[in-house]
Structure formats: structure tokens, C-alpha cells
C-alpha atoms as a PDB file:
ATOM      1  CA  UNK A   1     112.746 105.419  98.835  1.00  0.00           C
ATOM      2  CA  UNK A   2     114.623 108.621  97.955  1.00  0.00           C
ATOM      3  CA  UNK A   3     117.217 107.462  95.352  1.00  0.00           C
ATOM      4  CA  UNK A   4     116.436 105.845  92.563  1.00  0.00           C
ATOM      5  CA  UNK A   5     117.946 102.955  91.751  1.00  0.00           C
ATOM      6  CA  UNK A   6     119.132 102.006  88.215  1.00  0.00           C
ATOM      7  CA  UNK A   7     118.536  99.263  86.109  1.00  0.00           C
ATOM      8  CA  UNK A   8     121.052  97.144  86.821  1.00  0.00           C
ATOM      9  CA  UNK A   9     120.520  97.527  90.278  1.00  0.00           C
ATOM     10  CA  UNK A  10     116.732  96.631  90.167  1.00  0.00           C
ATOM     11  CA  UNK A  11     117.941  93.431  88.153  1.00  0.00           C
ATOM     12  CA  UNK A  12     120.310  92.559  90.947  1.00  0.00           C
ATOM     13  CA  UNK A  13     117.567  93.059  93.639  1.00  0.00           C
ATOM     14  CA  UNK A  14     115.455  90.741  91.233  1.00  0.00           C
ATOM     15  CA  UNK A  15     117.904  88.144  91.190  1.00  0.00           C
ATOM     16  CA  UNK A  16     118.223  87.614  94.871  1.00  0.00           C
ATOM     17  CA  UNK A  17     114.416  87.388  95.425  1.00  0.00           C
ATOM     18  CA  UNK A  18     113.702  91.365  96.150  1.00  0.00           C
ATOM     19  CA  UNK A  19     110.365  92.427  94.488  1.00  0.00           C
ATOM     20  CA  UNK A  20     109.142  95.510  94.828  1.00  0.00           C
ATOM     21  CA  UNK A  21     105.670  97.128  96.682  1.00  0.00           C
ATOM     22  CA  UNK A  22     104.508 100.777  96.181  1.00  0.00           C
ATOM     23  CA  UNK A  23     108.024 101.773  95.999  1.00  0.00           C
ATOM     24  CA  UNK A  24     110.075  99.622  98.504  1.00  0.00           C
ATOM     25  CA  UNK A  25     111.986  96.053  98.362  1.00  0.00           C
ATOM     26  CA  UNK A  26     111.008  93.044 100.251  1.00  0.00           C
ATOM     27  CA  UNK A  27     112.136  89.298  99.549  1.00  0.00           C
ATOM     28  CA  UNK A  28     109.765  86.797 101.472  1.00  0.00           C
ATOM     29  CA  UNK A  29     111.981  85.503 104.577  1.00  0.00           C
ATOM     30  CA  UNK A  30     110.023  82.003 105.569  1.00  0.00           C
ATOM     31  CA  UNK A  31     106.728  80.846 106.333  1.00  0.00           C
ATOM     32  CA  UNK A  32     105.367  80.482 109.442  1.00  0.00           C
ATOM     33  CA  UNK A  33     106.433  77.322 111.936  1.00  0.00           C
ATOM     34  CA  UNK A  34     105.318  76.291 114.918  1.00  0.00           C
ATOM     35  CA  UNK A  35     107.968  77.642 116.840  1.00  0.00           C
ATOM     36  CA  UNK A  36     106.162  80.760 115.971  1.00  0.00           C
ATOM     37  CA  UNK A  37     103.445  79.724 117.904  1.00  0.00           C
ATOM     38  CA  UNK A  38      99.733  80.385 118.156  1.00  0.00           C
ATOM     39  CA  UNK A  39      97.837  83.277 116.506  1.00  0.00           C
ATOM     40  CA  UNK A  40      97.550  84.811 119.599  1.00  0.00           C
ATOM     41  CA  UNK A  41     101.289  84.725 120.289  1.00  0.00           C
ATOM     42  CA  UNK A  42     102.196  85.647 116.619  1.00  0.00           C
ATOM     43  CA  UNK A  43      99.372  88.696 116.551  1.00  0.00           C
ATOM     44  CA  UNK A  44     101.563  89.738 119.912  1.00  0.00           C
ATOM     45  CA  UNK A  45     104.966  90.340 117.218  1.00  0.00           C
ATOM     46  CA  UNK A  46     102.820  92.771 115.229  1.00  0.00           C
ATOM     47  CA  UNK A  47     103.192  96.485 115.373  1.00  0.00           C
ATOM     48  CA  UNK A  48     101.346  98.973 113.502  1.00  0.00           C
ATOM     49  CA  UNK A  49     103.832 100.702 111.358  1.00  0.00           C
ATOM     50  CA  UNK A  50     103.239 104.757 110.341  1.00  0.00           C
ATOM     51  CA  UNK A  51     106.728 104.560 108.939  1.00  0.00           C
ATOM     52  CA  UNK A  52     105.482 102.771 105.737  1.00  0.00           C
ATOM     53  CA  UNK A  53     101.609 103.823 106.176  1.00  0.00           C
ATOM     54  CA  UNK A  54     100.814 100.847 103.818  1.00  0.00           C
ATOM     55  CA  UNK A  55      97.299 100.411 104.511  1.00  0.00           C
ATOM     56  CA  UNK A  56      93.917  99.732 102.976  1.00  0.00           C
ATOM     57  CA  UNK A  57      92.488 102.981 103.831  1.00  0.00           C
ATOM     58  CA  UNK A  58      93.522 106.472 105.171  1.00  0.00           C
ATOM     59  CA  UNK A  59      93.423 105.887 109.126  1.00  0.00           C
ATOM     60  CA  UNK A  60      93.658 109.182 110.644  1.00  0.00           C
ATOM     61  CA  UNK A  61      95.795 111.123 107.905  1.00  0.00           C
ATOM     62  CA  UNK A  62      98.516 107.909 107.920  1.00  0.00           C
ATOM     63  CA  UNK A  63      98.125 106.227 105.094  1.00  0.00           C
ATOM     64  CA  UNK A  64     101.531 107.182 102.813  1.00  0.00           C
ATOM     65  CA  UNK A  65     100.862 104.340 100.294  1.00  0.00           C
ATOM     66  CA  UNK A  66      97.509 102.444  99.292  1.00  0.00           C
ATOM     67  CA  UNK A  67      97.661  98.501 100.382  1.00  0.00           C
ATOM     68  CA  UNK A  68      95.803  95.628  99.270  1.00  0.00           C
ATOM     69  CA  UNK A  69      96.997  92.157 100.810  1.00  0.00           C
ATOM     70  CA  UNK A  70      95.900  90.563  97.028  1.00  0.00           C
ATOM     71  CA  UNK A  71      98.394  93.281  95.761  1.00  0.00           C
ATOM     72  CA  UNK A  72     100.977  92.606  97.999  1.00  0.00           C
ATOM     73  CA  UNK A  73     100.830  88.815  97.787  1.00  0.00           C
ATOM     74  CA  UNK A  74     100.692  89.629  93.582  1.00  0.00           C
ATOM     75  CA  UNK A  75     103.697  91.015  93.342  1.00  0.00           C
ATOM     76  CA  UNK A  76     105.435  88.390  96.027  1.00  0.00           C
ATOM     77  CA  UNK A  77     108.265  86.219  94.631  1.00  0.00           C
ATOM     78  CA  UNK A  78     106.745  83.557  97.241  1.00  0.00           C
ATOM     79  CA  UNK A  79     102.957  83.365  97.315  1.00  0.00           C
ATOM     80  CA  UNK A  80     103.400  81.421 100.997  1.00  0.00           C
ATOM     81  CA  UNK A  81     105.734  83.402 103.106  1.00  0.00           C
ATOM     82  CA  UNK A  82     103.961  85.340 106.074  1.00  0.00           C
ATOM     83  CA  UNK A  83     107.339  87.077 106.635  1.00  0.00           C
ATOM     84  CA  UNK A  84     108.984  89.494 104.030  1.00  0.00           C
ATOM     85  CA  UNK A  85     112.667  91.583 105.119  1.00  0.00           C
ATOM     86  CA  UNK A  86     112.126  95.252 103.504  1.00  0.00           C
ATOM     87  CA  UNK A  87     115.420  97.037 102.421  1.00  0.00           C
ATOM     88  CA  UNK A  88     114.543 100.274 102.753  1.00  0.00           C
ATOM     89  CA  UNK A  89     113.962  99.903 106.726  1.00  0.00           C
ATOM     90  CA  UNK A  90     115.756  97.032 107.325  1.00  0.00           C
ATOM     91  CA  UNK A  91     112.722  95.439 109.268  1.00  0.00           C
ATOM     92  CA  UNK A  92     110.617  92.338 108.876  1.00  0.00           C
ATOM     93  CA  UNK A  93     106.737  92.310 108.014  1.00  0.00           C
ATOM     94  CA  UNK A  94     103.877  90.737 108.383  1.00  0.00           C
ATOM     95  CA  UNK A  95     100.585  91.515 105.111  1.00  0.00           C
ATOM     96  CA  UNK A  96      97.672  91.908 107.380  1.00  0.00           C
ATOM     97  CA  UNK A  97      93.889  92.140 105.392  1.00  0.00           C
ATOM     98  CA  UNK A  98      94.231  95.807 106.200  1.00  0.00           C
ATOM     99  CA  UNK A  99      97.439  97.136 106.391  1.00  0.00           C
ATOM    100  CA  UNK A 100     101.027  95.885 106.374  1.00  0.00           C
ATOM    101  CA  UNK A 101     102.719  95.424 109.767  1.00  0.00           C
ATOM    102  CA  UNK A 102     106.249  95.074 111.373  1.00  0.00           C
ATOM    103  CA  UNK A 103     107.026  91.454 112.319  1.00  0.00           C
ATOM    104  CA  UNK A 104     109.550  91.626 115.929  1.00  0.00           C
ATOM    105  CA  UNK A 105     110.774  88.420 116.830  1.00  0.00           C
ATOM    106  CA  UNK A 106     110.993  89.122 120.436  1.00  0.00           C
ATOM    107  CA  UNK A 107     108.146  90.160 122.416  1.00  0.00           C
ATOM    108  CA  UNK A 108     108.326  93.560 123.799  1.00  0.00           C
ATOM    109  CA  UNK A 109     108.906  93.318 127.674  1.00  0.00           C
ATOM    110  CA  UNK A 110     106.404  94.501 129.830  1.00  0.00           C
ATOM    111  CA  UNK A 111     107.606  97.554 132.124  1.00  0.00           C
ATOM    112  CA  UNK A 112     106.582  98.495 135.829  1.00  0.00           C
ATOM    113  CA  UNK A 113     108.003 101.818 136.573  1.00  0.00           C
ATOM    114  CA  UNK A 114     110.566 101.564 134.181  1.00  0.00           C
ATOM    115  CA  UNK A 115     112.017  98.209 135.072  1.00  0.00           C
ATOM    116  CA  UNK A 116     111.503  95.423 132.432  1.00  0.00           C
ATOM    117  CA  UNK A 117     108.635  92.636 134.012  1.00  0.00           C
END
């Protein structure tokens, strides 16, 4: 993040769920449903993300903050949710064992010579 917020801003964030992670916000969104789908189907809404470079260990020079999915889930207002809104990026994620990924609702469409499939 590149301001720093004050106190009475943290407290605010606090209040409405926010907890913060190696320097960003996130407040847990929901669980998991069904209507997710399988694992294979929900592992298909996960992108690697080099924006935060939260990760376990320094993958080819990326890693901008260390990661530990205990750590993560530690310092989570909800203990359950798989799904946590950052407010620095304004994107969903997903804690992975090794690193923490982006969470995108909708599939990415495939493309055959730049037509969506």
C-alpha cells in the first residue's frame, strides 16, 4: 500500500470486517457453495497473481511478500471463508498452501484467432 492509513482509519476498516495481511486489507467474502462447483471447476477461477507476490517461497524473483496459508487464515476475521475482497486491488482471492491467488468468477473464454470460443 503506499499511504498509510491512520488510526482511525485502521479502526474503521476493523469494524467492517477488514483485517490486514503483510500490508494489505481483505474482509472474508463467503464460503464456498455448490454453485461454485467442483474442485476442478473452482481451481479453473484461480490465477496466479505477481501483483501481490504473496507466496511461500521466492518463485523466480516474484515473491514481494512472504505467505503462509496458517498466517493468512491467523489473521482472518472468518476462519471458514475460501474467498477474501482485498482493498488495495479491488479483487477477490483465493489462500492456496503455497501462495495466495486471484479468485474470477467468470471463466476466462477460450479464444481461436482472436474470437471468443
Amino acid at each position: 500500500m503506499t499511504e498509510t492509513l491512520t488510526e482511525t482509519q485502521e479502526e474503521r476498516l476493523r469494524e467492517n470486517g477488514y483485517f490486514l495481511y503483510q500490508g494489505y486489507h481483505f474482509k472474508p467474502v463467503r464460503q464456498f457453495t455448490e454453485k461454485d462447483g467442483d474442485f476442478f471447476e473452482k481451481t479453473r477461477r484461480l490465477r496466479r497473481v505477481d501483483e501481490l507476490g504473496m507466496m511461500d517461497a521466492d518463485y523466480y524473483g516474484k515473491q514481494k511478500h512472504p505467505y503462509s496459508y496458517e498466517g493468512f487464515y491467523a489473521a482472518s476475521t472468518d476462519k471458514k471463508a475460501n474467498i477474501f475482497f482485498c482493498l488495495e486491488t479491488m479483487k477477490e482471492y483465493t489462500p492456496c498452501t503455497h501462495e495466495l491467488q486471484e479468485y474470477v468468477m467468470e471463466q476466462e473464454r477460450q479464444h481461436d484467432r482472436g474470437r471468443a470460443v
